[in-house]
Protein backbone atom coordinates (compact mmCIF):
# COMPACT_ATOMS: atom_id res chain seq x y z
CA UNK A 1 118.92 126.85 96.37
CA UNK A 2 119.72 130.35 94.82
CA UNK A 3 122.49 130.25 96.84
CA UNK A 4 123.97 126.93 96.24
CA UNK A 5 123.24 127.73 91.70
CA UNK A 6 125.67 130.56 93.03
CA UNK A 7 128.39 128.50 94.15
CA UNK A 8 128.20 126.51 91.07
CA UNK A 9 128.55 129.30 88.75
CA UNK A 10 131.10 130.33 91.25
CA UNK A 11 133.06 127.14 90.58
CA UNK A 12 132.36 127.38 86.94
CA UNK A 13 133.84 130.81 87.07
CA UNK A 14 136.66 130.06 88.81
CA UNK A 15 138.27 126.82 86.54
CA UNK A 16 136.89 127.74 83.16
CA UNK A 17 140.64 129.30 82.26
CA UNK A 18 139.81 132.70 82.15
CA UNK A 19 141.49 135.97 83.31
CA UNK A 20 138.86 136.97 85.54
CA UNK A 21 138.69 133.67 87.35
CA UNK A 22 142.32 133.47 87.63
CA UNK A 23 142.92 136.73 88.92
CA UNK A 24 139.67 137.27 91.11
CA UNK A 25 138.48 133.60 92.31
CA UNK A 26 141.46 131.79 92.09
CA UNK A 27 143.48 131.85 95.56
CA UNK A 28 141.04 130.34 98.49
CA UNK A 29 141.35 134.49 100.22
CA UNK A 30 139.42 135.49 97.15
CA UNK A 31 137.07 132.57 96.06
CA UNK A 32 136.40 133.07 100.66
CA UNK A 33 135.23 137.08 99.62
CA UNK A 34 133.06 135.72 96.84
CA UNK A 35 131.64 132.89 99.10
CA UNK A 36 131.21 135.21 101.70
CA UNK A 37 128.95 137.72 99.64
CA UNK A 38 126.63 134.85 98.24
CA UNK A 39 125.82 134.66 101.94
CA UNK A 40 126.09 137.45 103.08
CA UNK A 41 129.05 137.04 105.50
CA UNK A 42 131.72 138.48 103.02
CA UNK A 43 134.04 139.61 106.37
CA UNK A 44 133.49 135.95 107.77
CA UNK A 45 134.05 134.39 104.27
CA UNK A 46 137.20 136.68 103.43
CA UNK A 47 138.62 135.60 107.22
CA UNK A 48 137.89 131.30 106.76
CA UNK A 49 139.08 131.84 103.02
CA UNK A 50 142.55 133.45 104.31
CA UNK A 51 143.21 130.73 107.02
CA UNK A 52 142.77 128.37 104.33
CA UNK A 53 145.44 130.18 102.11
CA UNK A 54 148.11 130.22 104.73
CA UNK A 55 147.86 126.28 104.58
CA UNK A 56 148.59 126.32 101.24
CA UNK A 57 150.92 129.00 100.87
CA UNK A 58 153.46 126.21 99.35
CA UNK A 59 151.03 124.67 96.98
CA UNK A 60 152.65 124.14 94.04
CA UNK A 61 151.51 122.43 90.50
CA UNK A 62 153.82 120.66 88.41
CA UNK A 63 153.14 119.67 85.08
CA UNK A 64 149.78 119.64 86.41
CA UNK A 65 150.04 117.33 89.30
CA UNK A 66 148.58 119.08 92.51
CA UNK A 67 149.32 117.41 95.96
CA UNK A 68 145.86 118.73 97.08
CA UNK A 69 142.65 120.95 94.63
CA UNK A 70 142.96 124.75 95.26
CA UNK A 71 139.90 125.21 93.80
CA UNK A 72 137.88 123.28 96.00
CA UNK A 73 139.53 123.38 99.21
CA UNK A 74 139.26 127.46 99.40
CA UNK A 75 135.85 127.81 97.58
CA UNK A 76 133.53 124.61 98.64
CA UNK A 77 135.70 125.06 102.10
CA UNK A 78 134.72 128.00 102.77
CA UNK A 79 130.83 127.51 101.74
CA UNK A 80 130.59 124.34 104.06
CA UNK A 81 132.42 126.18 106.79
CA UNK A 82 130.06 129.33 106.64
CA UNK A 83 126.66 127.02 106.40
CA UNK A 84 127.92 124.90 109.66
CA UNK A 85 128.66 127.47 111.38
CA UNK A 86 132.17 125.72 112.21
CA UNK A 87 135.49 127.44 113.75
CA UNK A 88 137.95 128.30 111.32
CA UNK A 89 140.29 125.58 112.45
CA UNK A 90 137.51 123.03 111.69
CA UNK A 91 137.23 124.57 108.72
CA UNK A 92 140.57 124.49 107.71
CA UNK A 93 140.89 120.48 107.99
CA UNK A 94 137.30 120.30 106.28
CA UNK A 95 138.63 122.53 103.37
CA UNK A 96 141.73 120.70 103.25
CA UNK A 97 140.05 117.22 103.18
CA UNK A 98 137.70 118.25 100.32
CA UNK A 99 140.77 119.68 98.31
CA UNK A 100 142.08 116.43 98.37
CA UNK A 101 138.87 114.42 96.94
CA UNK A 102 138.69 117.46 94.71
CA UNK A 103 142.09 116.46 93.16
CA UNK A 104 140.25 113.31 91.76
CA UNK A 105 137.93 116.43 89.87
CA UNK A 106 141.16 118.19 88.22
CA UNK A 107 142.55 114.66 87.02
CA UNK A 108 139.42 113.94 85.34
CA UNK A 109 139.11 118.02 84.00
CA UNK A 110 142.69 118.22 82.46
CA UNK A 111 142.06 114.00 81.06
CA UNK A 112 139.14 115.40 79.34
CA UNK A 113 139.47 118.43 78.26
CA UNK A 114 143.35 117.18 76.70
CA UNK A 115 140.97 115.79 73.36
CA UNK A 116 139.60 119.40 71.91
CA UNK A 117 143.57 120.98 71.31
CA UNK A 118 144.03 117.68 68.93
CA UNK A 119 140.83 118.58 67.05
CA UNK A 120 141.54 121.89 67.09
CA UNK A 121 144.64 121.20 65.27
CA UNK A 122 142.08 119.52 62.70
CA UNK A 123 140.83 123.08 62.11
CA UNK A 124 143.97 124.91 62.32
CA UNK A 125 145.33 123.07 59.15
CA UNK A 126 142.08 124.08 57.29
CA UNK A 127 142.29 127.77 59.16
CA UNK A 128 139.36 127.40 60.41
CA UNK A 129 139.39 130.36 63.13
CA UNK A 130 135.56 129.92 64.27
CA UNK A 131 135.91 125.88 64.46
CA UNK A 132 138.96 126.15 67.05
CA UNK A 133 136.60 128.96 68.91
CA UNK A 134 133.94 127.26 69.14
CA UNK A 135 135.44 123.88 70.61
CA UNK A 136 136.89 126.28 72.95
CA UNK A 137 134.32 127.70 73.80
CA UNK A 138 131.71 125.07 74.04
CA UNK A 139 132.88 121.65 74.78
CA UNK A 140 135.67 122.32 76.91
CA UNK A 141 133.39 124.56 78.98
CA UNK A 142 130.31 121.86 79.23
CA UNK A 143 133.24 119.87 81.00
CA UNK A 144 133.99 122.57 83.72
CA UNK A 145 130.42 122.56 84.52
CA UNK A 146 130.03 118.88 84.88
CA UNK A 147 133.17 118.48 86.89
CA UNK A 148 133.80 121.65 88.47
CA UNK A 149 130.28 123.75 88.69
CA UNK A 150 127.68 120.88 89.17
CA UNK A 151 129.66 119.13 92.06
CA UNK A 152 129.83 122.91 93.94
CA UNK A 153 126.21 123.04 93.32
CA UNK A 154 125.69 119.70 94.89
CA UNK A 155 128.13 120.68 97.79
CA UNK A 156 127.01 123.68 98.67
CA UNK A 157 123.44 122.53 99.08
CA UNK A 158 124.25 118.99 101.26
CA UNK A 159 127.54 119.60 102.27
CA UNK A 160 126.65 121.53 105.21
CA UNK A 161 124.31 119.19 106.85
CA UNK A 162 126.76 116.33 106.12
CA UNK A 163 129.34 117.97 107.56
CA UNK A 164 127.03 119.36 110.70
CA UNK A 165 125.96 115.37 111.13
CA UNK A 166 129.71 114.09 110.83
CA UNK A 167 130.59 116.77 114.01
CA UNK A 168 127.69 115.53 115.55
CA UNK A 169 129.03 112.21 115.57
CA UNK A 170 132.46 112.85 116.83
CA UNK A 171 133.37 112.62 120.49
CA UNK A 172 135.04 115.46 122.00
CA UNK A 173 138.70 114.31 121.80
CA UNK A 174 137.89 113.74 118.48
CA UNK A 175 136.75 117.31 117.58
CA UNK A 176 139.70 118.72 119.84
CA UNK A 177 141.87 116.71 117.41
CA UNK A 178 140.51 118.84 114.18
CA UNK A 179 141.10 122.11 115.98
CA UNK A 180 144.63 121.27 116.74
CA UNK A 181 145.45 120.24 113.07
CA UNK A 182 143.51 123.04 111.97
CA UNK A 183 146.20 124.89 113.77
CA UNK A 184 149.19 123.17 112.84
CA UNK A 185 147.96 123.19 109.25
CA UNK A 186 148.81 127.00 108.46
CA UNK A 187 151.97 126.59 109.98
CA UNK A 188 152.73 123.49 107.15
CA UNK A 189 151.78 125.92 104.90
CA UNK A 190 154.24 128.65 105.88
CA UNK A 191 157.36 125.59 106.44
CA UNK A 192 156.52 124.94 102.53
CA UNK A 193 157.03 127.87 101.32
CA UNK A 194 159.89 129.04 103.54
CA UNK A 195 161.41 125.66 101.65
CA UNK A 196 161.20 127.07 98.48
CA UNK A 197 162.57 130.42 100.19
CA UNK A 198 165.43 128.93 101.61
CA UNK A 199 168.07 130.94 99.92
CA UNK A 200 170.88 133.09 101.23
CA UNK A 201 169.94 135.93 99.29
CA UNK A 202 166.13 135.94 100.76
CA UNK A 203 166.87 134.47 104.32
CA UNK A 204 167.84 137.94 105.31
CA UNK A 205 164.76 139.38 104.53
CA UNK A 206 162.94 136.68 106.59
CA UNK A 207 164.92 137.71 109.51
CA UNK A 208 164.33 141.43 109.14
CA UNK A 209 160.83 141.08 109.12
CA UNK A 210 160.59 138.08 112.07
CA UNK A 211 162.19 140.39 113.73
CA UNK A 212 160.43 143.25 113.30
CA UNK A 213 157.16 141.71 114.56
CA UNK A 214 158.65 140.00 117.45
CA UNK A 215 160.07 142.56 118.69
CA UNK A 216 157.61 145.78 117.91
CA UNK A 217 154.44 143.56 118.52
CA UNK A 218 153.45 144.70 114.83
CA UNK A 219 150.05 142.69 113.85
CA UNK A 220 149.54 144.95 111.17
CA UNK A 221 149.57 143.14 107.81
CA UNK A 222 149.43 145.81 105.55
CA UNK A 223 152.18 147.36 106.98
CA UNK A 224 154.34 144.67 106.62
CA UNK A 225 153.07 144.19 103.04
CA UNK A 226 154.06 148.20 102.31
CA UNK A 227 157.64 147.22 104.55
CA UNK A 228 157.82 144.17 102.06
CA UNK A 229 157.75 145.48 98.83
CA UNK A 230 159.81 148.11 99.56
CA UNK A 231 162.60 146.11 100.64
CA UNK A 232 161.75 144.30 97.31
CA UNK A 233 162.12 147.06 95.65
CA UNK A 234 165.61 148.04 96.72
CA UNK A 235 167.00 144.84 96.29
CA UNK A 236 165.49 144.35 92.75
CA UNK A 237 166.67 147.45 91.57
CA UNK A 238 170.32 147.54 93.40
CA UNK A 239 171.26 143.96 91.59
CA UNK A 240 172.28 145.64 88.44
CA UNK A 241 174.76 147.68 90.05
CA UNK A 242 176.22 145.01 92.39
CA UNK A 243 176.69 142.89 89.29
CA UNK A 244 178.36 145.97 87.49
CA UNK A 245 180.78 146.21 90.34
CA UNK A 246 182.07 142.84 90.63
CA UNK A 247 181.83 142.19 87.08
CA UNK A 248 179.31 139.25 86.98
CA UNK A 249 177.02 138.79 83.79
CA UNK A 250 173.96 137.51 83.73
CA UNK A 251 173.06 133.92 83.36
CA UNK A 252 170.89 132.88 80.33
């Protein structure tokens, strides 16, 4: 139970539009740690909340549409997942299947919670500083706990046997099927965002570092993330003086 009130202010936490949430709960890797450390698995809960972020390395909102919840597919994902004691590629589909009912959560939190900035106008005009923070801080907070925190709760405390039941019920070719979309899943993930990649500028980088790891055997992430940013770094800060050279201006 402790647990599961954990979760929920978890979930609160992580949509209530704050810096901290954004920054530390946010991606499904992080909101995994958290997860993890509620109970007590924080290795096993940072591992199921990166496979989860690899299939949604292309996730992308616009104008606040999301093809599938962030929120809920890396943080109640990764709480079911842990519970059930499920592989990671189970938990992958699970997480990816309860991003997409949580979608139906962010519609109704963004509906909602679009009725307090017209009211707060109200208060502007009158400058009426503690009205506007106080329907900011109140109302539009109740709603992230009835949409976002109570429904974690809930989850977190009869999701797992649900999900353990469901298993339970599936034939083997059936459960064979969820571990090979669980591993085709992260690979979507990575094909989305190469999309957005595709440039002739960035391809080369790509190639540099398939390369490198094909052909060194490197498994090291780290490394490549130190190898990454400093090839970011050089071509960042040599654009200026190509530009200068062939006499190109910058668009505005």
């Amino acid at each position: 139970m402790i647990q599961a009130v954990l979760v929920g202010v978890l979930a609160w936490m992580q949509s209530s539009s704050n810096p901290l949430g954004w920054w530390l709960i946010r991606e499904p890797l992080m909101a995994g740690f958290w997860v993890g450390l509620i109970y007590g698995k924080p290795v096993e809960g940072l591992i199921i909340g990166a496979a989860i972020n690899v299939a949604f390395l292309g996730w992308n909102s616009t104008g606040g549409a999301n093809p599938s919840d962030l929120y809920s597919a890396g943080l109640l994902g990764t709480a079911v997942a842990i519970q059930s004691n499920i592989s990671i590629e189970q938990a992958v589909v699970i997480a990816v299947s309860l991003g997409v009912i949580g979608n139906y959560a962010w519609i109704m939190f963004m509906s909602v919670n679009s009725m307090w900035p017209s009211l707060q106008d109200k208060y502007a005009e009158k400058g009426d500083v503690r009205g506007i923070m106080l329907i900011q801080a109140i109302p539009s907070q109740l709603v992230v706990i009835l949409v976002r925190g109570i429904p974690a709760f809930l989850a977190a405390l009869y999701g797992p046997s649900m999900i353990e039941g469901l298993l339970a019920s599936v034939p083997a070719w059936g459960i064979a099927g969820f571990n090979t979309v669980g591993k085709v899943l992260p690979a979507v993930g990575i094909a989305m965002l190469l999309k957005y990649m595709a440039r002739k500028d960035l391809l080369v980088f790509f190639g540099i570092g398939f390369a490198t790891s094909a052909y060194t055997g490197m498994n090291n992430l780290l490394y490549a993330a130190f190898l990454g940013a400093a090839m970011g770094y050089i071509y960042i800060s040599l654009q200026p003086e190509v530009k200068a050279e062939t006499g190109e201006e910058d668009e505005i």
